[in-house]
N, C-alpha and C. Protein backbone atom coordinates (compact mmCIF):
# COMPACT_ATOMS: atom_id res chain seq x y z
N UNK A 1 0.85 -1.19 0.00
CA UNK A 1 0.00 0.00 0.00
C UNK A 1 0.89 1.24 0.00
N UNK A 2 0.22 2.01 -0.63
CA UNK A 2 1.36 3.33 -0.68
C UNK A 2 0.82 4.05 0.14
N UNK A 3 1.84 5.08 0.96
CA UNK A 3 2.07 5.99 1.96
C UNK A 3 0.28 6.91 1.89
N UNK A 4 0.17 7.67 0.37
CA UNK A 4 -0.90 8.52 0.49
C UNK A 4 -2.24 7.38 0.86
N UNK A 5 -2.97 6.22 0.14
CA UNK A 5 -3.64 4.95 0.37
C UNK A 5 -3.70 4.85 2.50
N UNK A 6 -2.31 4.75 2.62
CA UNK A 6 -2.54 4.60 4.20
C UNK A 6 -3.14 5.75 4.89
N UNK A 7 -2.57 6.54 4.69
CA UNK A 7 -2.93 8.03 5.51
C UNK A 7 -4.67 7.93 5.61
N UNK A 8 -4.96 7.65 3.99
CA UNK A 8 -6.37 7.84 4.09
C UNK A 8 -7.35 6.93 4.60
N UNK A 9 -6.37 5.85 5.22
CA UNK A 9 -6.73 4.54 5.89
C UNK A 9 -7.18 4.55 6.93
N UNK A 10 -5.92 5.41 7.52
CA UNK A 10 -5.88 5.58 8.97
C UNK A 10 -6.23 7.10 9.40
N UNK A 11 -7.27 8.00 8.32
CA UNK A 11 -7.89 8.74 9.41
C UNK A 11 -9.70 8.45 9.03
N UNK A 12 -9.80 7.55 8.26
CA UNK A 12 -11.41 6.71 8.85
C UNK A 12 -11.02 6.03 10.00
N UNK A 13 -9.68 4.97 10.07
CA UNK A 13 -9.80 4.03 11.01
C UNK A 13 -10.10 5.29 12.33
N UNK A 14 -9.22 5.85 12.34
CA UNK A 14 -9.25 7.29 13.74
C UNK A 14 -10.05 7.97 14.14
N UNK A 15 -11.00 8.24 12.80
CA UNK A 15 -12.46 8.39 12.85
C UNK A 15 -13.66 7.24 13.52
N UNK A 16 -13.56 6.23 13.10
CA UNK A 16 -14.20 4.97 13.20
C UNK A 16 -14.11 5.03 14.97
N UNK A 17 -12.86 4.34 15.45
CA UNK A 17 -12.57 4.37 16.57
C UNK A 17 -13.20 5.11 17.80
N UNK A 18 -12.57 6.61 17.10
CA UNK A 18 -13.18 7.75 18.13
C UNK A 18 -14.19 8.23 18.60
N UNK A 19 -15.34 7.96 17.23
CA UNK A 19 -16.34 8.01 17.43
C UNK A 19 -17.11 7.02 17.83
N UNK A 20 -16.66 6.26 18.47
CA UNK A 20 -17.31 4.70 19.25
C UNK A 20 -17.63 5.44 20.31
N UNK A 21 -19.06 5.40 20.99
CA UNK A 21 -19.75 6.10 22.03
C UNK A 21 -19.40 4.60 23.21
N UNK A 22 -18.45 5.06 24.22
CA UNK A 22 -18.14 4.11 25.48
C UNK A 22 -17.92 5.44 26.43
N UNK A 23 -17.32 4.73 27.71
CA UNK A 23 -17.26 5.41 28.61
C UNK A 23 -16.34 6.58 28.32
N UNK A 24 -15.19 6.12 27.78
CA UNK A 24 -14.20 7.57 27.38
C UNK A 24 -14.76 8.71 26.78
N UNK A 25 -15.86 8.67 25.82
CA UNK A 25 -16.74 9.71 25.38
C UNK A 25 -17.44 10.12 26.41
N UNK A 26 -18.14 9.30 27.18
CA UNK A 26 -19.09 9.70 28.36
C UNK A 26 -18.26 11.06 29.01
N UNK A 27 -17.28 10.44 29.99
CA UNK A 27 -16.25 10.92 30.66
C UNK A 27 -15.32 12.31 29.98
N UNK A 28 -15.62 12.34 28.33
CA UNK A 28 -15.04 13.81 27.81
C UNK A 28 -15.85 14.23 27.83
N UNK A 29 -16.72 14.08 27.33
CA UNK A 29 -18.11 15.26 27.43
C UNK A 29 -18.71 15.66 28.35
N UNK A 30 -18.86 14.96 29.49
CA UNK A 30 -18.87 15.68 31.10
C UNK A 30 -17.69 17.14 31.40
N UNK A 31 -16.70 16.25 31.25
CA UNK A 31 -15.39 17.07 31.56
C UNK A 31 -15.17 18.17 30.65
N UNK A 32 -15.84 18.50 29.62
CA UNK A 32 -15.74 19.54 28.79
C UNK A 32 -16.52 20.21 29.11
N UNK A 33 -18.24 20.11 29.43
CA UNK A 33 -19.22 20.59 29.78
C UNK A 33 -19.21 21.22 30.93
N UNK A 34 -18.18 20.31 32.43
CA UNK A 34 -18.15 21.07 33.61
C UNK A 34 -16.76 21.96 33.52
N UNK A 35 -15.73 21.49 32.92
CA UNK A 35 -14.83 22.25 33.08
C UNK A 35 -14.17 22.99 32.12
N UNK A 36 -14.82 23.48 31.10
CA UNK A 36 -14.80 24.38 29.53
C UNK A 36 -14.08 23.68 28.55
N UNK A 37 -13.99 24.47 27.92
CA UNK A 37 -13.14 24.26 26.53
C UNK A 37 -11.87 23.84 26.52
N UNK A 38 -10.64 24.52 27.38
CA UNK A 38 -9.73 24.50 27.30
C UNK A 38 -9.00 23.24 28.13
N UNK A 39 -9.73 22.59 29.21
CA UNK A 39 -9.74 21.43 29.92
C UNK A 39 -10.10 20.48 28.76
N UNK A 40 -11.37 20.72 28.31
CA UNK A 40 -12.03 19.58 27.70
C UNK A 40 -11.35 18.92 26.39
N UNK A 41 -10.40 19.95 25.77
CA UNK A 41 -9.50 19.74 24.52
C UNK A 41 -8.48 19.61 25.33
N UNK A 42 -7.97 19.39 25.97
CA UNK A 42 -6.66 18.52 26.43
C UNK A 42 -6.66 17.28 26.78
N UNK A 43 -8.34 17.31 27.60
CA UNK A 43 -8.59 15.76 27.72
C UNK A 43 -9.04 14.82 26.48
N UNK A 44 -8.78 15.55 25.49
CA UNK A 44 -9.21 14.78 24.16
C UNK A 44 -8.24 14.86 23.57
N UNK A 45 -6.85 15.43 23.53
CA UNK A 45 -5.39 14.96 23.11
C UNK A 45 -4.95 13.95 23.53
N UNK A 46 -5.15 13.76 25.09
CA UNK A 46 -4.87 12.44 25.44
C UNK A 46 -5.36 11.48 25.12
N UNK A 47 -6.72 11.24 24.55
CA UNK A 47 -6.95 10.09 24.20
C UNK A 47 -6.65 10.05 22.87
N UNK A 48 -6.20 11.10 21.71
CA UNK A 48 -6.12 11.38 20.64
C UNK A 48 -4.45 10.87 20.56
N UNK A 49 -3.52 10.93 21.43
CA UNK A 49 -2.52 10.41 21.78
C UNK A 49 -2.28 9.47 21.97
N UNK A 50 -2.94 8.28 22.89
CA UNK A 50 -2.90 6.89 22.60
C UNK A 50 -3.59 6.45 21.81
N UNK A 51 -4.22 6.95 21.09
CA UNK A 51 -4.86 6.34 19.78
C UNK A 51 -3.65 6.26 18.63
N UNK A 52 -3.04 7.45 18.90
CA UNK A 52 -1.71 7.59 17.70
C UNK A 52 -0.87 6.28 17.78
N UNK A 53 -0.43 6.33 19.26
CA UNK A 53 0.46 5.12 19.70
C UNK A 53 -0.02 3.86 19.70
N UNK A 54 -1.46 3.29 19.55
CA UNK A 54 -1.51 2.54 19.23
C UNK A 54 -1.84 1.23 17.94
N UNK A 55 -1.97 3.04 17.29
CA UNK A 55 -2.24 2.77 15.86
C UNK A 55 -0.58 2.68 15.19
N UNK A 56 0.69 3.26 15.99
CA UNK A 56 1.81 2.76 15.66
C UNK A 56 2.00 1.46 16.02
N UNK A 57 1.76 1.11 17.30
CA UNK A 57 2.21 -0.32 17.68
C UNK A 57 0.96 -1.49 16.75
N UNK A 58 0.09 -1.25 16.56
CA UNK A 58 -0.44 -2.17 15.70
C UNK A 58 0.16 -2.01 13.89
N UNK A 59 0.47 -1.15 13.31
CA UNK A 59 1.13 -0.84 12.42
C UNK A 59 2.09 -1.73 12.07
N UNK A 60 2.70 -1.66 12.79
CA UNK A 60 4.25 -2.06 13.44
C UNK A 60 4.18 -3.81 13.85
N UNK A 61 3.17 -4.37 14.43
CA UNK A 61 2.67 -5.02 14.93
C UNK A 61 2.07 -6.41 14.37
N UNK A 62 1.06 -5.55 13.79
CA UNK A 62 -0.33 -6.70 13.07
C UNK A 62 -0.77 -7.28 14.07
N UNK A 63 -0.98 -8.47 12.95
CA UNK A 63 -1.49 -9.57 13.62
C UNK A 63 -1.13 -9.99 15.00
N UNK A 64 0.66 -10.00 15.07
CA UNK A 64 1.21 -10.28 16.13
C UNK A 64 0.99 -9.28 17.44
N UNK A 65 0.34 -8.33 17.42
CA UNK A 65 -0.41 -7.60 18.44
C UNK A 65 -1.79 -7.88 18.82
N UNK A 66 -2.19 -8.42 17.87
CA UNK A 66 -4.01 -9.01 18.02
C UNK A 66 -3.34 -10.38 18.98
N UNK A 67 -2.93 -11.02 18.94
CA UNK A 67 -2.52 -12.43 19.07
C UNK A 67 -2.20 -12.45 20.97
N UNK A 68 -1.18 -11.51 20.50
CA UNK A 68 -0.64 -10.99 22.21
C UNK A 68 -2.00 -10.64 23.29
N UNK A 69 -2.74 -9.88 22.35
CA UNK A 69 -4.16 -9.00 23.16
C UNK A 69 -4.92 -10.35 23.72
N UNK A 70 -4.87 -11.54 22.55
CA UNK A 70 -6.40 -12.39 22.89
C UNK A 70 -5.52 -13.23 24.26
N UNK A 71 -3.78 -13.94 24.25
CA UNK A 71 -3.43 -14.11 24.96
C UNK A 71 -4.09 -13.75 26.79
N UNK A 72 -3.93 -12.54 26.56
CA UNK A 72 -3.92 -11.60 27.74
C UNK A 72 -5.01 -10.42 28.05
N UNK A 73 -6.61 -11.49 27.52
CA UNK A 73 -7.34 -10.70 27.05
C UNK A 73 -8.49 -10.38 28.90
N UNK A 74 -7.98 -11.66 29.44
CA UNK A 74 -9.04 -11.28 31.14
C UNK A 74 -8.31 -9.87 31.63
N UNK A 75 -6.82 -10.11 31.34
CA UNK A 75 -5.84 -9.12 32.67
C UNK A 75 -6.16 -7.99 32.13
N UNK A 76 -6.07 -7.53 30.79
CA UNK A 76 -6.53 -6.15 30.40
C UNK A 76 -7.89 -5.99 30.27
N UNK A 77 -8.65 -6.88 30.55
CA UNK A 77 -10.21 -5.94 30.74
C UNK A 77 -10.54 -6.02 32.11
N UNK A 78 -9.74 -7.06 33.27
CA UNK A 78 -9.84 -6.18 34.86
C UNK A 78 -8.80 -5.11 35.07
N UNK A 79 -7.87 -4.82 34.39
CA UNK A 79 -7.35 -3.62 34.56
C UNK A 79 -8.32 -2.74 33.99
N UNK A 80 -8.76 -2.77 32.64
CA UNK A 80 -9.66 -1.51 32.58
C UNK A 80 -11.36 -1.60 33.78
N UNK A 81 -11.36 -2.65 33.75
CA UNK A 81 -12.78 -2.44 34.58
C UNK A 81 -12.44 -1.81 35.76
N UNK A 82 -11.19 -2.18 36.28
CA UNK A 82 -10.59 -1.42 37.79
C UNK A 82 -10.25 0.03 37.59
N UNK A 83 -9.85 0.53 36.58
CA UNK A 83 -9.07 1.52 36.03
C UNK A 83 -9.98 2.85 36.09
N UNK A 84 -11.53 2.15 35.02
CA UNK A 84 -12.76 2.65 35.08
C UNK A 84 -13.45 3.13 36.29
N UNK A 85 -13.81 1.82 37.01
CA UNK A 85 -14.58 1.75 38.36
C UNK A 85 -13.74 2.79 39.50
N UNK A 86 -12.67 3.28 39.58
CA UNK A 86 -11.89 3.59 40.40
C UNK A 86 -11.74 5.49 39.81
N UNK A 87 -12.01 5.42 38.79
CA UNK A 87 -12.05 6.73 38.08
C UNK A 87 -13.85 7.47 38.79
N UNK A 88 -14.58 6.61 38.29
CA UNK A 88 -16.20 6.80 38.65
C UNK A 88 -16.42 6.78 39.89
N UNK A 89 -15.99 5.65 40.97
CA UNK A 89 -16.09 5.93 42.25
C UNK A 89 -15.42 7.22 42.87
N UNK A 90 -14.16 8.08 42.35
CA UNK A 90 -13.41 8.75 43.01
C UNK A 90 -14.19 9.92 42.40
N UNK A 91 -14.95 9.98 41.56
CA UNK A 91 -15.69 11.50 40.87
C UNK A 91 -16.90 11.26 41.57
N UNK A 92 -17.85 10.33 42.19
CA UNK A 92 -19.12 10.24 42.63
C UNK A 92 -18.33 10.81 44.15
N UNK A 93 -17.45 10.71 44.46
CA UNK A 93 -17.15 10.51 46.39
C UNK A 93 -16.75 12.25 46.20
N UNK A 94 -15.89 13.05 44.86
CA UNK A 94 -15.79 14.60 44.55
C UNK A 94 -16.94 14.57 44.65
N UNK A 95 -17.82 14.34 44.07
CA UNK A 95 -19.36 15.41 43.77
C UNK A 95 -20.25 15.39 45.31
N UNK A 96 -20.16 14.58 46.15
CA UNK A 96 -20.90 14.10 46.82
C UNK A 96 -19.89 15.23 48.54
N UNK A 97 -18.73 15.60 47.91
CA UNK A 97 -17.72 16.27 49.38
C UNK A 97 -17.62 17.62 49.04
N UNK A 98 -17.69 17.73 47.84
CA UNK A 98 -17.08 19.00 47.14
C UNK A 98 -18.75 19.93 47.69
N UNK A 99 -17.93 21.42 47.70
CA UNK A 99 -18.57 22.37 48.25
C UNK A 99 -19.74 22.84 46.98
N UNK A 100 -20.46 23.95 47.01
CA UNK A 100 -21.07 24.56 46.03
C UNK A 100 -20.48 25.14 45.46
N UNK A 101 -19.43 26.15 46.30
CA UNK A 101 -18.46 27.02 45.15
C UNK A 101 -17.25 26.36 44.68
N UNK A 102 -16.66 25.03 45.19
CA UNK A 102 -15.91 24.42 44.12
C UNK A 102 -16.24 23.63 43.25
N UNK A 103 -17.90 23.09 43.00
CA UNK A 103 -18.35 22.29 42.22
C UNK A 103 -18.78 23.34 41.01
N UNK A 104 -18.54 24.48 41.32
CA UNK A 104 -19.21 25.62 40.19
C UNK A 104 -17.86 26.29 40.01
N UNK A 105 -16.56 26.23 40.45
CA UNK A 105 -15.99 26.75 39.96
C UNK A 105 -15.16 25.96 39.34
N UNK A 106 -14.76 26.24 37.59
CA UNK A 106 -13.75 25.12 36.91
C UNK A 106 -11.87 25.60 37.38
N UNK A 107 -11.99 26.36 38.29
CA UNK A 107 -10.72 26.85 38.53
C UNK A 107 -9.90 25.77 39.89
N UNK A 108 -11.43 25.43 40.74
CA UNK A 108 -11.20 24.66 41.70
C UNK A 108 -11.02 23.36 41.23
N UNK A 109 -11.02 22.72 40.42
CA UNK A 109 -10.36 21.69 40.24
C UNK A 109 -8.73 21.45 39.41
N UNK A 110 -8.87 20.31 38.73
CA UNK A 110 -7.58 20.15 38.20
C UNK A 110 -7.49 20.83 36.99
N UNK A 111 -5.77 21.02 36.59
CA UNK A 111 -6.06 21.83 34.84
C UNK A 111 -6.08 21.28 34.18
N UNK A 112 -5.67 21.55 32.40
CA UNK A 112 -5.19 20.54 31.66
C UNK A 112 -4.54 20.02 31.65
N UNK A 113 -3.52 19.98 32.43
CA UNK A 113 -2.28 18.86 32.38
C UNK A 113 -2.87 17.93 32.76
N UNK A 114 -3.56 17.75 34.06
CA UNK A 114 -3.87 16.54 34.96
C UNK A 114 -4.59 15.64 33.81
N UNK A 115 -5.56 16.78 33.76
CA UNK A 115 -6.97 16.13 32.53
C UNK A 115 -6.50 15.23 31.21
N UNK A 116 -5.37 16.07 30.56
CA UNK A 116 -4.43 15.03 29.69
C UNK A 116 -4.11 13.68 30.10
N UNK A 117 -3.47 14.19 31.30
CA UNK A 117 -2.41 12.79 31.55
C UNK A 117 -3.73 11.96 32.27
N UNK A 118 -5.20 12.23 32.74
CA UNK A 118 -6.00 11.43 33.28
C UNK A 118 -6.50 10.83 32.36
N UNK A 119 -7.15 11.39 30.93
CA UNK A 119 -7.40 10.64 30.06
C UNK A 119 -6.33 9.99 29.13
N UNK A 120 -5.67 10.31 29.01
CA UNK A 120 -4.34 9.22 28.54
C UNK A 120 -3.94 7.93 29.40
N UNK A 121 -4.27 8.13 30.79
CA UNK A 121 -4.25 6.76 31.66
C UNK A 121 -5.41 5.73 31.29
N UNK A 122 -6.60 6.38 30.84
CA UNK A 122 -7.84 5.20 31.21
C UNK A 122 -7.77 5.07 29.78
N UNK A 123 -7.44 5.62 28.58
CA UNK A 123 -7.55 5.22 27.29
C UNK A 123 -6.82 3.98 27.14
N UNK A 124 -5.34 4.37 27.86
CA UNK A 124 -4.25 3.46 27.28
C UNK A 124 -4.65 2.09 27.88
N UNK A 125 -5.72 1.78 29.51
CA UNK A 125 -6.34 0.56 29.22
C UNK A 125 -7.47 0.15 28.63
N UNK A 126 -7.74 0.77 27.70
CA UNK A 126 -9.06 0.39 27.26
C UNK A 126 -8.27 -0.68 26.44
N UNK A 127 -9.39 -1.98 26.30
CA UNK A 127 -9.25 -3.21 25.48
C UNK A 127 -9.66 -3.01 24.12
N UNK A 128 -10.30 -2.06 23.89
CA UNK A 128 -11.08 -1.70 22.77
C UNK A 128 -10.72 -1.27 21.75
N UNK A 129 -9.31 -0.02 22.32
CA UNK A 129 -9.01 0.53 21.42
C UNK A 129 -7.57 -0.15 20.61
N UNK A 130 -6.54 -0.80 21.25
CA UNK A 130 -5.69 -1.58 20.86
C UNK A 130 -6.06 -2.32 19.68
N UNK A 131 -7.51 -3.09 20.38
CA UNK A 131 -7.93 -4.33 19.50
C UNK A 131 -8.65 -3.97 18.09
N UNK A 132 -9.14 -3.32 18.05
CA UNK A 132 -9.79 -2.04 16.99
C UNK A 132 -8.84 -1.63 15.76
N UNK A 133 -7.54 -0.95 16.16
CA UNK A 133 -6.40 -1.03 15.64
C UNK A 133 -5.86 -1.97 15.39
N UNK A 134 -5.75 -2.80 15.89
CA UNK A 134 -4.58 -3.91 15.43
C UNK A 134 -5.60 -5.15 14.39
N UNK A 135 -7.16 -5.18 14.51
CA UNK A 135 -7.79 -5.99 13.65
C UNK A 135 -7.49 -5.17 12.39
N UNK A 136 -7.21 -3.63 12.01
CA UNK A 136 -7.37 -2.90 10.84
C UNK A 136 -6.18 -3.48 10.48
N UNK A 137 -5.08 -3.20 11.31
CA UNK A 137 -3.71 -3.20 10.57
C UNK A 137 -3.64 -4.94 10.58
N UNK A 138 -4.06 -5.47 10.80
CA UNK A 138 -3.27 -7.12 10.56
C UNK A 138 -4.50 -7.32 8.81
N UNK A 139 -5.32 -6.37 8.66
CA UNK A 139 -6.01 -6.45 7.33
C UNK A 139 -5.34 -5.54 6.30
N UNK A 140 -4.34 -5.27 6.47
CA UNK A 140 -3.91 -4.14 5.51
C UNK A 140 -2.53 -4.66 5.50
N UNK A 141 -2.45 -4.61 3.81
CA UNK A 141 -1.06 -4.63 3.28
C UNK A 141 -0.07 -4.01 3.62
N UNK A 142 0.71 -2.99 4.81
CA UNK A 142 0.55 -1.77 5.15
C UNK A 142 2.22 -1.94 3.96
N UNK A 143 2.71 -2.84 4.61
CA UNK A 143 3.96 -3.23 3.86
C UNK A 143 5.75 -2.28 4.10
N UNK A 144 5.89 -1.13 3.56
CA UNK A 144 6.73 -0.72 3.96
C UNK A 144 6.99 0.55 5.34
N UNK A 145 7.90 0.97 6.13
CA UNK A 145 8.02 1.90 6.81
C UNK A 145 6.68 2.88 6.08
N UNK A 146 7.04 3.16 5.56
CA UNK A 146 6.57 4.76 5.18
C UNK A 146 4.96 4.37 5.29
N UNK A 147 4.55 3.17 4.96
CA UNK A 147 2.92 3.21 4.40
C UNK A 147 2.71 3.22 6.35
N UNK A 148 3.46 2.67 6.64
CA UNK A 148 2.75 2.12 8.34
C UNK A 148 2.98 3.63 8.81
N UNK A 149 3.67 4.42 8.76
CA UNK A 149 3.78 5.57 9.50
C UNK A 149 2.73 6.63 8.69
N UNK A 150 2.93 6.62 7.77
CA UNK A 150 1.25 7.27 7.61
C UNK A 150 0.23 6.74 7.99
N UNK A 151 -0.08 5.37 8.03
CA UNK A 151 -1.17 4.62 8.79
C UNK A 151 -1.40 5.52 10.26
N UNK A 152 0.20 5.62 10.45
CA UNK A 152 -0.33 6.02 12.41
C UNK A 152 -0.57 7.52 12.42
N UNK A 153 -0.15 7.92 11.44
CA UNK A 153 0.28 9.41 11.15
C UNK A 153 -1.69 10.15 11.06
N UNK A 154 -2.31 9.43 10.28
CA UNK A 154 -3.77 9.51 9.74
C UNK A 154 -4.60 9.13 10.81
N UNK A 155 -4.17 7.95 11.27
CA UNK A 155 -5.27 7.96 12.58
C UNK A 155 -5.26 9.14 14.01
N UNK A 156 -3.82 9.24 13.92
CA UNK A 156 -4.21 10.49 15.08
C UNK A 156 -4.60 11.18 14.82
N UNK A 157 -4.46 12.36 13.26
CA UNK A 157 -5.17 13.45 12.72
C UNK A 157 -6.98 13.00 13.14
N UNK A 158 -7.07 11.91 12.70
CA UNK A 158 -8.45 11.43 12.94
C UNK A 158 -8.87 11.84 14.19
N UNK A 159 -8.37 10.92 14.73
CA UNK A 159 -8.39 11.13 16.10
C UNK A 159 -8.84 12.17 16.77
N UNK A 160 -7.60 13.22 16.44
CA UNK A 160 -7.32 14.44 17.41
C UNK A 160 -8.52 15.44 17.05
N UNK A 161 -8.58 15.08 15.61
CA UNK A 161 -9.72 16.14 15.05
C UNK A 161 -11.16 16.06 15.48
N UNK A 162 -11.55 14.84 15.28
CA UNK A 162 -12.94 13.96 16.29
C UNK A 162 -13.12 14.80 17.46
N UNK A 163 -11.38 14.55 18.24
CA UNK A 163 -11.90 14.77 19.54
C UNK A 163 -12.14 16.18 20.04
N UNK A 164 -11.40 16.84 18.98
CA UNK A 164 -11.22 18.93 18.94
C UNK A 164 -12.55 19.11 18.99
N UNK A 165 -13.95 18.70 17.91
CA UNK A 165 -14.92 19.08 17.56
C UNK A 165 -15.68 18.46 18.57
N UNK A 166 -15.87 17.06 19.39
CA UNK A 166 -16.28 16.95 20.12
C UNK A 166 -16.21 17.85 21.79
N UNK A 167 -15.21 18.26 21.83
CA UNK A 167 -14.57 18.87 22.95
C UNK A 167 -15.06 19.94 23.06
N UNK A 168 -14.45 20.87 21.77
CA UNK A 168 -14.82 22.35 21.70
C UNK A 168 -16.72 22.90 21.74
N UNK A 169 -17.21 21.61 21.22
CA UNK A 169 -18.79 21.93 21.38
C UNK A 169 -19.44 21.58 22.64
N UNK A 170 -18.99 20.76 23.07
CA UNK A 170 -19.38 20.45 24.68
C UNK A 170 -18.77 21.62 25.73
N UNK A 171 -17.99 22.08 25.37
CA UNK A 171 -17.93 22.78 26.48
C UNK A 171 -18.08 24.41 26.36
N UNK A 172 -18.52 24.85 24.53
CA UNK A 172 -19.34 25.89 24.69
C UNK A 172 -20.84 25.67 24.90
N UNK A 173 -21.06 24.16 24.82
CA UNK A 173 -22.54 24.18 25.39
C UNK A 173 -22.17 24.27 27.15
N UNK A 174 -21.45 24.47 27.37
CA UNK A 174 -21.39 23.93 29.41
C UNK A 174 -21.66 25.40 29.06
N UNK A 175 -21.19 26.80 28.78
CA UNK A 175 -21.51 27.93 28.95
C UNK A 175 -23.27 28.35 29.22
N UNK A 176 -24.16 27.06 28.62
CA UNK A 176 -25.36 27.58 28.93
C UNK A 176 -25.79 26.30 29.72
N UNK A 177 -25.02 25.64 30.14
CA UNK A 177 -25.97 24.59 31.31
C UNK A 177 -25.29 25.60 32.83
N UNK A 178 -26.56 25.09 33.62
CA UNK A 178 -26.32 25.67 35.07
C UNK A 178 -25.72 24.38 35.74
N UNK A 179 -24.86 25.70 36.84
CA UNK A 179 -24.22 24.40 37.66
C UNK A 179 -24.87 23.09 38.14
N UNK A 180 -26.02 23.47 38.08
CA UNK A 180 -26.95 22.04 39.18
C UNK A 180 -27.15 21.10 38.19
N UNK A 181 -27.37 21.36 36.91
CA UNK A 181 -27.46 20.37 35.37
C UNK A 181 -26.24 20.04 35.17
N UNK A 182 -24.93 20.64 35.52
CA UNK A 182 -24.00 20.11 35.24
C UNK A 182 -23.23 18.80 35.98
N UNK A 183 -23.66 19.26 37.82
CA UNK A 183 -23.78 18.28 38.81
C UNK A 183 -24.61 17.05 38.00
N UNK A 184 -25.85 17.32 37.72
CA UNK A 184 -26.41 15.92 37.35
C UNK A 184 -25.93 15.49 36.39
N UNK A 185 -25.70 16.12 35.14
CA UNK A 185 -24.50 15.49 34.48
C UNK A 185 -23.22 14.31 34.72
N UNK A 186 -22.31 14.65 35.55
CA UNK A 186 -21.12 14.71 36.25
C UNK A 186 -21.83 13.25 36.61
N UNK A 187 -22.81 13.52 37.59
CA UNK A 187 -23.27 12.06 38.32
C UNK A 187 -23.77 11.28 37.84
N UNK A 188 -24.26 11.37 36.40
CA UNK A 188 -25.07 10.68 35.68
C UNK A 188 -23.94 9.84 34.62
N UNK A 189 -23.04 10.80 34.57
CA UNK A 189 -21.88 10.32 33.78
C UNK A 189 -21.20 9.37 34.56
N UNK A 190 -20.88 9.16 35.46
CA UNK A 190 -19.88 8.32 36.53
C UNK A 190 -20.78 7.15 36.73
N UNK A 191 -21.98 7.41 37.27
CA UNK A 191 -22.49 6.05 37.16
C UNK A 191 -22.91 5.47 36.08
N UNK A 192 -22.66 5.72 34.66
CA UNK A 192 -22.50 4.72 33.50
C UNK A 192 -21.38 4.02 33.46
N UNK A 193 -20.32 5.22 33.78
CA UNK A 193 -19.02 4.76 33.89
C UNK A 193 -18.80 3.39 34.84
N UNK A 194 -19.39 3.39 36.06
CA UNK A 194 -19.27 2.31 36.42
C UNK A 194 -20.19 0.93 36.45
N UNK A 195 -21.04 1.67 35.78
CA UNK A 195 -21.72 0.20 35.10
C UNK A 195 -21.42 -0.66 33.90
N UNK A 196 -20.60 0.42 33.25
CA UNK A 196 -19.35 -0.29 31.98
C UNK A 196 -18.12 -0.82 33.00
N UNK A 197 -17.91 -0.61 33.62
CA UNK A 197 -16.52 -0.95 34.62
C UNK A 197 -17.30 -2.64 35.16
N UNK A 198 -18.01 -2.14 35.25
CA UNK A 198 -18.41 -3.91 36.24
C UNK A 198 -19.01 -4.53 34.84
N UNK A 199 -19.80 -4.27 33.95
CA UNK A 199 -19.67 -5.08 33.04
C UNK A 199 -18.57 -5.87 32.04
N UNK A 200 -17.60 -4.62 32.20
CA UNK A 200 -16.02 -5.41 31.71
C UNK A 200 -15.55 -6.52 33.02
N UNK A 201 -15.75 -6.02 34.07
CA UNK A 201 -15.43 -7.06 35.23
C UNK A 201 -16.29 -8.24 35.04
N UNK A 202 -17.73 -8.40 34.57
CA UNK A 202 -18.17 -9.75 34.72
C UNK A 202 -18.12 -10.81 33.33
N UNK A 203 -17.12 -9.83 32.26
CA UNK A 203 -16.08 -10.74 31.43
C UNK A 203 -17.70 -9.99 30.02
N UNK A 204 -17.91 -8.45 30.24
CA UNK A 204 -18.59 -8.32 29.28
C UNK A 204 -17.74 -7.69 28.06
């Protein structure tokens, strides 16, 4: 496959992916909505970031990354179900301690750094997204350096772009939700989150 062929491979696959409605979407669109724009697009680099990396390591990979995954397919979905469940319990136990004026103010919590590196932690265990990637690339000729690095090169554009437009609109809509819709939000979001967390735990 040639280099331009991949690129355009890998920003449907990045597309495809990103736009899979699971908990990581849940969990950005809260976080954009309560804590604006500029939070909410960092927490969507990070997942736009291990999507890159793992659209290199399946690239790179193939088949022989699908193979490894099914190996070791219980330990990485109780790491993500723990990963999950432990994310949702620790935001239900914030919403439930946290004051009125730090639940309304986006200053009182964490910035974008945290928000990056928080969604870059729970992406990088998702089972979903590895396996997603690495079924595309063990179907594709990718063949030389160059075609596989546009492969990875296209899915993050995908990716990152998905997640810009998802981000940036959620959290100029948080400008017209009130704090108390945003609370129910927040709580409404966490407990999906952990009803996907225990459904990956009971081997769903």
């Amino acid at each position: 496959m040639d280099p331009t062929a991949a690129l355009i491979t890998g920003l449907a696959a990045g597309l495809a992916v990103a736009m899979q409605v699971g908990a990581v979407s849940l969990l950005l669109v809260e976080t954009a909505v309560a804590r604006g724009t500029r939070v909410g697009v960092a927490a969507g680099m990070g997942v736009a970031t291990v999507d890159l990396l793992f659209a290199a390591a399946a690239a790179v990979a193939g088949a022989t990354a699908g193979a490894v995954l099914s190996e070791h397919e219980t330990e990485i979905r109780l790491v993500a179900a723990a990963t999950l469940g432990a994310s949702a319990i620790h935001g239900l136990l914030s919403l439930r301690g946290a004051s009125a004026e730090a639940a309304e103010d986006p200053a009182a919590a964490a910035g974008p750094r945290a928000h990056y590196a928080r969604f870059f932690a729970i992406t990088l265990v998702n089972p979903l997204t590895i396996a997603s990637f690495a079924a595309v690339a063990a179907s594709l000729p990718l063949g030389a350096p160059s075609a596989a690095a546009a492969f990875a090169a296209g899915v993050g554009v995908g990716s990152a772009g998905w997640h810009l437009i998802l981000t940036v609109a959620a959290g100029h809509a948080g400008r017209w939700v009130t704090p108390k819709i945003q609370k129910g939000l927040a709580f409404g979001g966490r407990i999906v989150v952990l009803m996907l967390a225990a459904h990956l735990a009971l081997g769903g």
